[in-house]
Protein backbone atom coordinates (compact mmCIF):
# COMPACT_ATOMS: atom_id res chain seq x y z
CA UNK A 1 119.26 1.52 -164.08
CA UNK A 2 116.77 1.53 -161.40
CA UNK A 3 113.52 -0.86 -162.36
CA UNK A 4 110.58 0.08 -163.35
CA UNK A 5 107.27 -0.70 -162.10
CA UNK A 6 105.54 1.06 -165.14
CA UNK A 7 104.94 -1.10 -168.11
CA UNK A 8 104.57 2.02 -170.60
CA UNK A 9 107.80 3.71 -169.13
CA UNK A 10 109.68 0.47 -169.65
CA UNK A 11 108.98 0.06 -173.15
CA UNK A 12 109.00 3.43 -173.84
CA UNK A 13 112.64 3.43 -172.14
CA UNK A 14 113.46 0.51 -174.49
CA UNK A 15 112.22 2.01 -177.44
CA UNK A 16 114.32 4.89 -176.95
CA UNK A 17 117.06 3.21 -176.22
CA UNK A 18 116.41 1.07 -179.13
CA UNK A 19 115.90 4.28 -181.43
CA UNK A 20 118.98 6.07 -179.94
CA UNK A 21 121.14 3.02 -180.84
CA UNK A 22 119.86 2.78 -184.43
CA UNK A 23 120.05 6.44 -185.43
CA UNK A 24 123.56 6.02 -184.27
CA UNK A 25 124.17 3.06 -186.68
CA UNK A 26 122.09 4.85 -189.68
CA UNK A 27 123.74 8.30 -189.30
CA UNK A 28 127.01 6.42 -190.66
CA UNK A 29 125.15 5.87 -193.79
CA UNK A 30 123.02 9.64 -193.92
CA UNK A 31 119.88 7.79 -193.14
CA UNK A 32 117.13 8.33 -190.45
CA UNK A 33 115.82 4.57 -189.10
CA UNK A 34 112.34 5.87 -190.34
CA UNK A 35 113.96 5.99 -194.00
CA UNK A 36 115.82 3.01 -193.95
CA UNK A 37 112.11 1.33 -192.83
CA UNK A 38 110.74 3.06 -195.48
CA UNK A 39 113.22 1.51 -198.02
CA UNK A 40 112.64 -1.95 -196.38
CA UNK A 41 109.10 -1.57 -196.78
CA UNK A 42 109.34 -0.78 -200.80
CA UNK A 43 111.74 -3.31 -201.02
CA UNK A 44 109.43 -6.08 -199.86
CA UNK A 45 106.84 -4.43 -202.28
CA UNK A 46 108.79 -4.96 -205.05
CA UNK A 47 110.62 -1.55 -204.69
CA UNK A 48 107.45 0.50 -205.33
CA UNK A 49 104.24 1.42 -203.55
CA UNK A 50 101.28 4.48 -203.27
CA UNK A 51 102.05 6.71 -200.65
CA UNK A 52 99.12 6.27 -198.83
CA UNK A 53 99.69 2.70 -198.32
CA UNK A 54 103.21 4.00 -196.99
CA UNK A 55 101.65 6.56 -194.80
CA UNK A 56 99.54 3.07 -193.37
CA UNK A 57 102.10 0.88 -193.05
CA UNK A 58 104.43 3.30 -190.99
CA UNK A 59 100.69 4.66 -188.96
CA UNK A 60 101.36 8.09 -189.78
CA UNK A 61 99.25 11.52 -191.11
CA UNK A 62 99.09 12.01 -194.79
CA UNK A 63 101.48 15.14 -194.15
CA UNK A 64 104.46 13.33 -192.16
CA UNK A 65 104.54 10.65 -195.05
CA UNK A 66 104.78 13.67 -197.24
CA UNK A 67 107.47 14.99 -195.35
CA UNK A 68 109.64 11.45 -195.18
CA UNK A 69 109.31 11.18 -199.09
CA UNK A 70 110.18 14.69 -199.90
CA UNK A 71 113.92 14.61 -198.15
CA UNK A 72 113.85 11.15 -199.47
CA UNK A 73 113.30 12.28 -203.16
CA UNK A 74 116.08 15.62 -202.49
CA UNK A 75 118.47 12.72 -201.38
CA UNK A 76 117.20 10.53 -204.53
CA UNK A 77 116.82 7.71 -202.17
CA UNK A 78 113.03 7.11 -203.83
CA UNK A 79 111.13 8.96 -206.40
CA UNK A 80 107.31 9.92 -206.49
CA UNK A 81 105.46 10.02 -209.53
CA UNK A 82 101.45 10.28 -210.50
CA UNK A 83 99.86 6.77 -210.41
CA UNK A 84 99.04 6.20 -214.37
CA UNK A 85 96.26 4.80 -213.86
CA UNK A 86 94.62 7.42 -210.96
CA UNK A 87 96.39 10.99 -211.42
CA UNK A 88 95.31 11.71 -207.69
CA UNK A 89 97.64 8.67 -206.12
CA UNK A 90 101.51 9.51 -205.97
CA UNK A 91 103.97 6.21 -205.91
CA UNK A 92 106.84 6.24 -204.27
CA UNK A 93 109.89 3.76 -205.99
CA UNK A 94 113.18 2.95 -204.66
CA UNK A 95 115.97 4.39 -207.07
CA UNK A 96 118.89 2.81 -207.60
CA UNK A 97 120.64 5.00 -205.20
CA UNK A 98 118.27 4.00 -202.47
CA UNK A 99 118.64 0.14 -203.09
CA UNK A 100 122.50 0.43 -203.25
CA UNK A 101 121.98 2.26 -199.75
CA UNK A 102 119.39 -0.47 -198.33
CA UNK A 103 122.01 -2.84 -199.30
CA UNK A 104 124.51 -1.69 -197.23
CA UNK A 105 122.27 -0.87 -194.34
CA UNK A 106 121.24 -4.20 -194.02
CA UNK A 107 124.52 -5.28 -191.82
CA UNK A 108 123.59 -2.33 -189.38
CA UNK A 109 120.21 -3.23 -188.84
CA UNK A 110 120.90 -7.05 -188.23
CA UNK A 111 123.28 -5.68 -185.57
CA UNK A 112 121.05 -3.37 -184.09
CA UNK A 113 118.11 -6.18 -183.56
CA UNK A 114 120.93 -9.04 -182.41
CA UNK A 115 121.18 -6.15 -179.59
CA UNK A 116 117.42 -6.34 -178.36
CA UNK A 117 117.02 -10.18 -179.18
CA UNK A 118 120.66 -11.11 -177.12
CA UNK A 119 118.62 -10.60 -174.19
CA UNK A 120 116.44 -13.58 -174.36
CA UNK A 121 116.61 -17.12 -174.85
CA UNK A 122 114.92 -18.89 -178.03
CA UNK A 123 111.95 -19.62 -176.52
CA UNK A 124 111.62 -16.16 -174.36
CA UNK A 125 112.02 -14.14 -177.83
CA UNK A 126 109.40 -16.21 -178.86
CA UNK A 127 106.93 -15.63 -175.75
CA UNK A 128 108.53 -12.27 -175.99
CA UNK A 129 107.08 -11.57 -179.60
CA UNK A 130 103.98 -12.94 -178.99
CA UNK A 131 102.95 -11.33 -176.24
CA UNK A 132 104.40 -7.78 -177.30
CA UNK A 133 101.90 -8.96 -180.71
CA UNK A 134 99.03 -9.20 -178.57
CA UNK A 135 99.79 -5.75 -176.88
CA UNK A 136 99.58 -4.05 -180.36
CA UNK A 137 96.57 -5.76 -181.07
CA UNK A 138 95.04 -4.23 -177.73
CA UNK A 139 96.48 -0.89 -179.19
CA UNK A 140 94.97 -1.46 -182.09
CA UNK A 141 91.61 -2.07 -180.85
CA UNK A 142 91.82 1.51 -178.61
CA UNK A 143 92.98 3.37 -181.13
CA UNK A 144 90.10 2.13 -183.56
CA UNK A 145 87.69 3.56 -180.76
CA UNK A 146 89.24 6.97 -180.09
């Protein structure tokens, strides 16, 4: 691979690469990364969550989020309902289906970030992730402007 000078192509090389490897790993199980994220993410809220705070967590328009959950709900991975206590909100809830799924996904992903962090030392993942934090951060701040 010949190196590259450009820090956007090189992450954006890496994060293809990255992507390429884990859709391979997910397709075993009929799941997109971006779904298996979205059952980690309702998973660590308790298996439920407004889709809206989805759509925020995975920094995406209303209408892709709406998109994700409705081939999620046809492949009763997660259900949406009306929030009881605000009609206008939809939740979004793992189903049993889509926990039994995150459960055997979990193996996959471990292997797929052992493959970006066997690169690095301890201490270089840990420079590493702070560093590629503060990068976001300046990301952040741009897109906050624009």
């Amino acid at each position: 691979m010949e190196d590259m000078k450009s820090l956007g192509r090189s992450i954006g090389c890496a994060a293809h690469l990255f992507r390429e490897r884990a859709d391979a790993r997910m397709a075993k199980y009929d799941v997109t990364p971006l779904q298996a994220h979205v059952m980690v993410y309702l998973a660590h809220q308790s298996g439920k969550s407004t889709q809206q705070a989805l759509g925020e967590h995975l920094r995406v328009k209303p209408s892709t989020v709406n998109g994700i959950v409705d081939r999620m709900v046809e492949r009763e991975l997660i259900v949406r309902s009306a929030d009881e206590a605000d009609a206008r909100r939809r939740l979004v809830a793992l189903t049993q289906t889509g926990r039994a799924r995150l459960e055997q996904l979990h193996q996959e992903m471990r292997e797929t970030e052992r493959l970006l962090e066997s690169a690095f030392t301890a201490e270089e993942l840990s420079q590493f992730h702070t560093l590629v934090n503060r990068m976001i951060q300046s990301l952040e701040e741009d897109r906050k402007k624009c």
